[in-house]
Structures are given as structure tokens and as C-alpha cells.
N, C-alpha and C. Protein backbone atom coordinates (compact mmCIF):
# COMPACT_ATOMS: atom_id res chain seq x y z
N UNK A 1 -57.79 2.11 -32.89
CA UNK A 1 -58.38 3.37 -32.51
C UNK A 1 -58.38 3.49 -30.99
N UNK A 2 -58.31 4.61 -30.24
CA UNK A 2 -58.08 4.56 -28.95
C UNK A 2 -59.20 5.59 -28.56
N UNK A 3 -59.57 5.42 -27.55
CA UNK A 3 -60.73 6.43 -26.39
C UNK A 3 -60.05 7.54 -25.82
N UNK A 4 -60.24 8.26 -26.30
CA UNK A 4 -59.18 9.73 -25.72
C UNK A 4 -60.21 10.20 -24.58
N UNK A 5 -61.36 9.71 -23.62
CA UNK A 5 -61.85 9.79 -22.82
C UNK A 5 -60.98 9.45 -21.38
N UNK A 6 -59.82 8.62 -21.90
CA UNK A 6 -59.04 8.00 -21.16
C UNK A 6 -57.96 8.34 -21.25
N UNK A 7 -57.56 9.04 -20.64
CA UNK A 7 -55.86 9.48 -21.42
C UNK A 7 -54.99 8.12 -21.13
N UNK A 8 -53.76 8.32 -21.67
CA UNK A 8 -52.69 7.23 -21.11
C UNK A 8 -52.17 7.72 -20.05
N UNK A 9 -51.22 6.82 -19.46
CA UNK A 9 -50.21 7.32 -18.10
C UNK A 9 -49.08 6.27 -18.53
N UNK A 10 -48.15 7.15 -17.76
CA UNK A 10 -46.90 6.40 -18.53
C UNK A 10 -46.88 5.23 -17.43
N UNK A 11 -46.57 4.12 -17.54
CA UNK A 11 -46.66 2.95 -17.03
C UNK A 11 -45.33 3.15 -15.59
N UNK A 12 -44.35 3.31 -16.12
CA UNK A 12 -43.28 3.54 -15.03
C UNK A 12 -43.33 4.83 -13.80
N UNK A 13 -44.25 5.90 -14.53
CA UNK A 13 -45.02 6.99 -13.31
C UNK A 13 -45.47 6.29 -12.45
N UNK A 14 -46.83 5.48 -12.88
CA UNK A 14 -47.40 4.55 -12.13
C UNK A 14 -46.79 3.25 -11.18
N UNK A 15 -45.69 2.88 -11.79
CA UNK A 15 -45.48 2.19 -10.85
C UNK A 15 -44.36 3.11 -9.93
N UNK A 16 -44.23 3.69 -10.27
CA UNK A 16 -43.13 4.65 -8.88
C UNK A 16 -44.13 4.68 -8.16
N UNK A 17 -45.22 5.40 -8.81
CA UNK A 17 -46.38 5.82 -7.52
C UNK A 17 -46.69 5.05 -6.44
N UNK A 18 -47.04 3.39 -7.34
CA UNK A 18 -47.57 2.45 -6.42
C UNK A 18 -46.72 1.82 -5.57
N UNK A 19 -45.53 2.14 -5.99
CA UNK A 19 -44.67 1.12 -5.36
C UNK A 19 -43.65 1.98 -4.25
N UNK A 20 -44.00 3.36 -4.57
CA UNK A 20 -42.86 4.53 -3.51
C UNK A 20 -42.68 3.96 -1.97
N UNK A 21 -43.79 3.67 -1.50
CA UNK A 21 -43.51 2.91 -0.05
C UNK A 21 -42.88 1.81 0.35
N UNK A 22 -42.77 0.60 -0.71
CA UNK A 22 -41.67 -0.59 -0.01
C UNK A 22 -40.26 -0.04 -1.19
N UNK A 23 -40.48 1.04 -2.29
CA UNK A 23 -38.87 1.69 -3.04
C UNK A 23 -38.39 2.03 -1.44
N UNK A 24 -38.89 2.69 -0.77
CA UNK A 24 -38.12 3.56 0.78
C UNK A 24 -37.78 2.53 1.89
N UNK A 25 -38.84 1.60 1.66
CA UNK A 25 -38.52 0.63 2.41
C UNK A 25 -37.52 0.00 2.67
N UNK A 26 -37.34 -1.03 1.39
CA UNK A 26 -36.07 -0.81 0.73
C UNK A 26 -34.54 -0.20 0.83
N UNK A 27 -34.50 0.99 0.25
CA UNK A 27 -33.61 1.82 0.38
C UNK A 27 -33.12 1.71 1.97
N UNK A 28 -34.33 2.28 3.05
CA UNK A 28 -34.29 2.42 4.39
C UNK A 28 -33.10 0.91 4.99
N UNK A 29 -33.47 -0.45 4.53
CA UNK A 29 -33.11 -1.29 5.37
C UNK A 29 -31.99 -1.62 4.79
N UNK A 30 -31.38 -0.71 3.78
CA UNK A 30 -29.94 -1.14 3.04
C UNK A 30 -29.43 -0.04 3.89
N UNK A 31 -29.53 1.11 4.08
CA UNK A 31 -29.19 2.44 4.80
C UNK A 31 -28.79 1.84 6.27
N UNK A 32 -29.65 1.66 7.05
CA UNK A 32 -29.71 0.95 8.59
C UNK A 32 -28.51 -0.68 8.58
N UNK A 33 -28.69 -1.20 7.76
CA UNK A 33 -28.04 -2.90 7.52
C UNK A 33 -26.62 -2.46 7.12
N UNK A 34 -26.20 -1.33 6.31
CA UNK A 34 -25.05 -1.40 5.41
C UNK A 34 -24.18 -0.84 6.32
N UNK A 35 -25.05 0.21 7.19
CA UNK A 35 -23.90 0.82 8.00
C UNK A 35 -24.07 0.40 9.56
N UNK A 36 -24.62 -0.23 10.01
CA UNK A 36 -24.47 -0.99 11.07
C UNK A 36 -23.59 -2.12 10.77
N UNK A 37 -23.37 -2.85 10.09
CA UNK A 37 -22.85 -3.83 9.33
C UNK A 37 -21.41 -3.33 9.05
N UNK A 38 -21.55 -2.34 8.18
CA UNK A 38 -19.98 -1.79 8.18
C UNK A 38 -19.23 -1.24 9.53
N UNK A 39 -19.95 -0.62 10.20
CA UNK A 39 -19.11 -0.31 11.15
C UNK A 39 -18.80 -1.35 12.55
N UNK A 40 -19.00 -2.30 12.40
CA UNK A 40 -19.12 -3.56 13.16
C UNK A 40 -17.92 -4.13 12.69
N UNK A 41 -18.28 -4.46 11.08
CA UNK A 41 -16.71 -5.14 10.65
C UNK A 41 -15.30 -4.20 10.77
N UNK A 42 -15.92 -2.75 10.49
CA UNK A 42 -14.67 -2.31 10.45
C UNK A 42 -13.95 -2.04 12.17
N UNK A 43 -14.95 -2.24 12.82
CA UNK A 43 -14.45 -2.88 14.51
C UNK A 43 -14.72 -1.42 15.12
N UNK A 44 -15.34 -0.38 15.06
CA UNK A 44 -16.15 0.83 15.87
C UNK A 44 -17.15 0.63 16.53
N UNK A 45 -17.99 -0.50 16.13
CA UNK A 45 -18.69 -0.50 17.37
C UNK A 45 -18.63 -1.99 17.79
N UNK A 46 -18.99 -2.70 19.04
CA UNK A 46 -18.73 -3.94 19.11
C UNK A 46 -20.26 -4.68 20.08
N UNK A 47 -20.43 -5.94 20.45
CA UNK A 47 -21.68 -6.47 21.30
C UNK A 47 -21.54 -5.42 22.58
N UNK A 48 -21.03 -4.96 23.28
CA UNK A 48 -20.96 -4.19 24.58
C UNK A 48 -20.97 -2.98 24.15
N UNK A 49 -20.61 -2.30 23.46
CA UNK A 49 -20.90 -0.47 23.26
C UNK A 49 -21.98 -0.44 21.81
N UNK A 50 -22.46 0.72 21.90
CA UNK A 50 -23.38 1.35 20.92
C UNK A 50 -22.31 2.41 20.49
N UNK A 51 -22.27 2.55 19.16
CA UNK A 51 -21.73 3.74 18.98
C UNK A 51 -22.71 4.88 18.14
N UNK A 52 -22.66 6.55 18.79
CA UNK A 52 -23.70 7.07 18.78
C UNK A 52 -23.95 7.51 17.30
N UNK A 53 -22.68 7.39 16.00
CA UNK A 53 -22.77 7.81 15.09
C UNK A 53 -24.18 6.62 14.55
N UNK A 54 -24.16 5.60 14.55
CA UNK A 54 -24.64 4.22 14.52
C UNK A 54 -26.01 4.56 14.36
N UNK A 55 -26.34 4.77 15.88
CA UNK A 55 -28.04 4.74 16.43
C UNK A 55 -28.24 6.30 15.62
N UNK A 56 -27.02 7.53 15.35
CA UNK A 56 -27.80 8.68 14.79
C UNK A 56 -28.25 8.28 13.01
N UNK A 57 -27.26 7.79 12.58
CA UNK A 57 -27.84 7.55 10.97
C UNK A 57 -29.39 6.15 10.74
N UNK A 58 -29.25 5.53 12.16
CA UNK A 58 -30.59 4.66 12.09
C UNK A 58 -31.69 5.86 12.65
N UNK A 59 -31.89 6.46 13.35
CA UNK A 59 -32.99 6.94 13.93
C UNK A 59 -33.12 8.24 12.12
N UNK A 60 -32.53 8.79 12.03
CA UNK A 60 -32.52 10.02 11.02
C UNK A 60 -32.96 8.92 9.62
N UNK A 61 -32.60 7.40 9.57
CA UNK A 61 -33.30 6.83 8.44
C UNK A 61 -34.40 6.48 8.41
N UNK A 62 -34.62 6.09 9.63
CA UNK A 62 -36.15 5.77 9.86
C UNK A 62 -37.04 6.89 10.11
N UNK A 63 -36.89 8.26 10.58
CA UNK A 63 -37.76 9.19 10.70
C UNK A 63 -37.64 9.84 9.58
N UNK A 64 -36.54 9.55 8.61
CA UNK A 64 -37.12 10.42 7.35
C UNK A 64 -37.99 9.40 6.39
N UNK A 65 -37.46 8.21 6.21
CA UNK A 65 -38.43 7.58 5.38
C UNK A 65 -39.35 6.93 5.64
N UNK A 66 -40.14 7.05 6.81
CA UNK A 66 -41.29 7.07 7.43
C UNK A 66 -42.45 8.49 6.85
N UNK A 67 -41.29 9.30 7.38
CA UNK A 67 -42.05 10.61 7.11
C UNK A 67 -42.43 11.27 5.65
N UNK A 68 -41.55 10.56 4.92
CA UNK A 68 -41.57 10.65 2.95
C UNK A 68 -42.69 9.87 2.52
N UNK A 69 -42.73 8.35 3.54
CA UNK A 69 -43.57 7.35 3.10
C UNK A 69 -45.23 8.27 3.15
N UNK A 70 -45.13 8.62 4.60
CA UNK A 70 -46.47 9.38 5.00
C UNK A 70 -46.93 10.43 4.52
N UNK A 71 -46.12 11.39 4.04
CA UNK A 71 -45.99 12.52 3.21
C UNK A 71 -46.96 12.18 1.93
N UNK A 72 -46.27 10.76 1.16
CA UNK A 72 -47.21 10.30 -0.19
C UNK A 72 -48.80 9.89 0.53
N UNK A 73 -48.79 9.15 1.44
CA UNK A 73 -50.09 8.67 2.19
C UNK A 73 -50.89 9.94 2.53
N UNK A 74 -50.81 10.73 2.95
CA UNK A 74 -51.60 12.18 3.32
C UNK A 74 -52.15 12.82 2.02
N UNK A 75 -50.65 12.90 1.50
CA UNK A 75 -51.22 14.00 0.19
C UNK A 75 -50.89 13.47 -1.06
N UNK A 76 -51.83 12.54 -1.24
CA UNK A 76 -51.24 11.98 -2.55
C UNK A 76 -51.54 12.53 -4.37
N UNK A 77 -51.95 13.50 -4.01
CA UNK A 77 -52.44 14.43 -5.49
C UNK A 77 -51.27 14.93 -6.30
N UNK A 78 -50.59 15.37 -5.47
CA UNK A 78 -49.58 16.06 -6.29
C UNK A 78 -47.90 14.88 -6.63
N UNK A 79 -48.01 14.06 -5.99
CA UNK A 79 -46.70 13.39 -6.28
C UNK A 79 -47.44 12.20 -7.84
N UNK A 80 -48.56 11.81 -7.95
CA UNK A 80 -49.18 11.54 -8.36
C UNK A 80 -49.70 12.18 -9.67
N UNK A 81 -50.02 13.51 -9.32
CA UNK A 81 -49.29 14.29 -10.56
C UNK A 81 -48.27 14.62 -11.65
N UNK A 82 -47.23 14.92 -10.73
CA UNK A 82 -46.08 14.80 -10.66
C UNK A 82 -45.27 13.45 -11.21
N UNK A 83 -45.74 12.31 -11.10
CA UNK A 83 -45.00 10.76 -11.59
C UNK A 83 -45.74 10.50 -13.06
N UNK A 84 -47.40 10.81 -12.59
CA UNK A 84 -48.25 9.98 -13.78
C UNK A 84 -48.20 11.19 -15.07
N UNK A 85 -48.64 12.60 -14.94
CA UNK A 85 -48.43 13.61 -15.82
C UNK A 85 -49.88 13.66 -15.40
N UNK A 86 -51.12 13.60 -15.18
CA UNK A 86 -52.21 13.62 -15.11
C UNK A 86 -53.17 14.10 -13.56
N UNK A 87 -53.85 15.03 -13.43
CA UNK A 87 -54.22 14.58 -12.23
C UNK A 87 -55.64 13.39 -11.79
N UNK A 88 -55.31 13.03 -10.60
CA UNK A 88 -56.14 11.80 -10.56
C UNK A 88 -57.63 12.10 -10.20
N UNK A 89 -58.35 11.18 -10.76
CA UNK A 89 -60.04 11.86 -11.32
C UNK A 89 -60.98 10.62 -11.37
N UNK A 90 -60.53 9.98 -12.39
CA UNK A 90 -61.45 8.80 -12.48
C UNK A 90 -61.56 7.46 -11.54
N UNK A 91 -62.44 6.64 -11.49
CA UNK A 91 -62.50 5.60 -10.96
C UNK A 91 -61.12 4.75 -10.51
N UNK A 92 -60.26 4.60 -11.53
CA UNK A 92 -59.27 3.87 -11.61
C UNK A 92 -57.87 4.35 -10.70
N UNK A 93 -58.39 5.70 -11.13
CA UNK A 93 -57.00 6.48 -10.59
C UNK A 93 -57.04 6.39 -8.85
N UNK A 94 -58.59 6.42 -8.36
CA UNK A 94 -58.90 6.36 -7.32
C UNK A 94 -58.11 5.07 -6.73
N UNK A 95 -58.56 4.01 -7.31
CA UNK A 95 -58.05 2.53 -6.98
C UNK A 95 -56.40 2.83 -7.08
N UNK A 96 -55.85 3.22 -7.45
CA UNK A 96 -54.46 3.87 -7.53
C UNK A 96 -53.78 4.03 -6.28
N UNK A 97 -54.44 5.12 -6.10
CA UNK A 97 -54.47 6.09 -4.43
C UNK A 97 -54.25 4.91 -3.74
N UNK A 98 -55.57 4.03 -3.59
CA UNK A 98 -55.67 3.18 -2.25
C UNK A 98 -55.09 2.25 -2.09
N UNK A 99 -54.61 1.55 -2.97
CA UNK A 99 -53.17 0.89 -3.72
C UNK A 99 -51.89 0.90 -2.78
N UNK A 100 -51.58 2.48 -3.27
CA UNK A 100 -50.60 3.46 -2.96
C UNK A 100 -50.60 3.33 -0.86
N UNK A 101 -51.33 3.54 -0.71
CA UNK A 101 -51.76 4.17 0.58
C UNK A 101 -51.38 2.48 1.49
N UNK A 102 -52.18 1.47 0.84
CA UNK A 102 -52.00 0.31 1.58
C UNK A 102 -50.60 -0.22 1.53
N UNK A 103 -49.66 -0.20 0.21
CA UNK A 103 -48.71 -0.33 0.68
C UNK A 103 -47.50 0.31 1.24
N UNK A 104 -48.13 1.62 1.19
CA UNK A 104 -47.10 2.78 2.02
C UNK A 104 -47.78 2.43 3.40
N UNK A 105 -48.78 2.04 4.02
CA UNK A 105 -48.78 1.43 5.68
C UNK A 105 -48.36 0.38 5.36
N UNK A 106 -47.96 -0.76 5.00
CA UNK A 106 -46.96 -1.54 5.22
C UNK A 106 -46.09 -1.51 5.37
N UNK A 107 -45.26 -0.53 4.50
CA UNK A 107 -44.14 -0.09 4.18
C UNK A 107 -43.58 0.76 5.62
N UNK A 108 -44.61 1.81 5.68
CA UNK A 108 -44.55 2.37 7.41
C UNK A 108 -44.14 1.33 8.40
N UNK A 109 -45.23 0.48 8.47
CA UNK A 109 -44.66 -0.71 9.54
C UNK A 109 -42.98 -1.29 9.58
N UNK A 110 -43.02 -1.46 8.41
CA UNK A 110 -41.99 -2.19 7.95
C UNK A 110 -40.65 -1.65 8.39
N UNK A 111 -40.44 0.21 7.68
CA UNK A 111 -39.46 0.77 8.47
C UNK A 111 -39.29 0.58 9.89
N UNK A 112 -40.29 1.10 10.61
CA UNK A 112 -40.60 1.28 11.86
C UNK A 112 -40.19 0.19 12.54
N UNK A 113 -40.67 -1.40 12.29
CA UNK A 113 -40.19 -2.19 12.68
C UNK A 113 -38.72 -2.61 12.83
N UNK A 114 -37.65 -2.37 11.68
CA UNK A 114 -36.74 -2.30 10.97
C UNK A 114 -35.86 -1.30 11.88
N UNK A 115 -36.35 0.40 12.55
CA UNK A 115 -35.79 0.94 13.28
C UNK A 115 -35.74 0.38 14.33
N UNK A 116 -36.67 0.35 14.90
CA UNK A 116 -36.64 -0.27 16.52
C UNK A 116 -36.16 -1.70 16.90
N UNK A 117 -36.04 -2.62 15.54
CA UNK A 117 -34.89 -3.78 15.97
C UNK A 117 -33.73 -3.55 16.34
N UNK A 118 -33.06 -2.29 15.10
CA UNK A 118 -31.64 -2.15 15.14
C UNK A 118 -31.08 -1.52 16.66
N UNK A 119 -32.28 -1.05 17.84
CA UNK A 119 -32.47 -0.60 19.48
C UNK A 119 -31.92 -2.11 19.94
N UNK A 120 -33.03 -3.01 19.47
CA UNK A 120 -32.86 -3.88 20.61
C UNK A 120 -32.23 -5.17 20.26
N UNK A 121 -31.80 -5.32 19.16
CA UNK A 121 -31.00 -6.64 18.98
C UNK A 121 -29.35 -6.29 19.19
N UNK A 122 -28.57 -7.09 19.74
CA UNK A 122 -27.29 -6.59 20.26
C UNK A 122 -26.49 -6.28 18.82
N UNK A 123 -25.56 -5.27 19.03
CA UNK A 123 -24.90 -4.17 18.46
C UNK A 123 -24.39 -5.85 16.99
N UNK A 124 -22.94 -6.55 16.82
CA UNK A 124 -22.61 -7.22 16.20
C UNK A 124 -22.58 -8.25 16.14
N UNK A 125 -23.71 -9.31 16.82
CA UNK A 125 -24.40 -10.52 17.44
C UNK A 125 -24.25 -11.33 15.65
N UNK A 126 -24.99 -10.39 14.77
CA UNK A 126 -25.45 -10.97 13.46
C UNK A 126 -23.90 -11.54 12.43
N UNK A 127 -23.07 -10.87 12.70
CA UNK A 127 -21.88 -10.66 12.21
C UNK A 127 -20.65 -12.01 12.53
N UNK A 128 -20.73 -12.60 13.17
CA UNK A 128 -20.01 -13.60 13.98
C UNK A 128 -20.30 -14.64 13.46
């Protein structure tokens, strides 16, 4: 018999929810790694030049999935909606949120950190 005081949530909503900030994270440092990386081997950029296509797809990865990450951190009602089918209300769902929130500032850091290496560590140093 089940408590319909409680609805269900689909388990995989929930974890998109909780987990959306290191999913971008993620994504972000394959985005920044794959193509710094590729264009190194394929010999466009080298330790002495930057090339500007390079630093534009790192800065545009890190300010968007920073800004997606923060987007869920600000307003988290409706994506939350939107993943679980439910809106969030009870005790639990609350613990959800803050969940959500702590590891989307990690996750923040994490990009952030992740952008501003790919500035200062030399261009194909890693590659050699």
C-alpha cells in the first residue's frame, strides 16, 4: 500500500536535478581539453602562439556553463519542475534544492578553475 501524501518522482528527474552542475562540469572540461588538445596535435597552435579560435571556444565554454550552472542555483523551481514532474514543497524536496545548489558551487568553481588554467598553463606543454 503506498501514502499518496507523498507522490513519487521519477528517480532519473532527480538525479539530473542533483547532479546538473558537475553533468556541465563535465561536459565543460571535455569541450576546453578536446579542443585545445586537438588543435595542438593537429599543429595550429603551438608552446609560443595562442591561437584565438582556441581561447574563443574556452572563454564561450566556460561563460556559458557557468552561467547554466548558476541559472539552476538562482532559480531552481522550475527546472526542478520540469526534471521531477512535481513542484518542490515538502521537507525533502527542500533538502533537494540545497543538494543541488552545493554541488552546482562546486561545480562553478570547478569550471572556473578549469577556464582560467587553460590562460595560464602554456598552449601544448601537456602534449609532448
Amino acid at each position: 500500500m503506498t501514502d499518496q501524501s507523498h507522490p513519487q518522482r521519477p528517480m532519473l528527474g532527480v538525479f539530473l536535478f542533483l547532479l546538473w552542475g558537475p553533468l556541465l562540469w563535465s561536459l565543460h572540461l571535455l569541450v576546453v581539453y578536446v579542443s585545445h588538445a586537438g588543435l595542438c596535435a593537429l599543429g595550429l597552435i603551438d608552446q609560443t602562439t595562442t591561437f584565438p579560435v582556441a581561447l574563443a571556444i574556452i572563454v564561450l565554454a566556460t561563460v556559458g556553463a557557468a552561467a547554466a550552472v548558476a541559472l539552476f542555483m538562482i532559480w531552481p523551481d522550475r527546472p526542478y519542475r520540469l526534471l521531477v514532474g512535481i513542484a518542490p514543497t515538502a521537507e525533502t524536496d527542500r533538502f533537494l534544492i540545497r543538494s543541488m545548489r552545493v554541488l552546482a558551487l562546486l561545480s562553478v568553481v570547478g569550471i572556473l578553475w578549469a577556464g582560467i588554467t587553460a590562460f595560464i598553463l602554456p598552449a601544448c606543454l601537456q602534449l609532448r
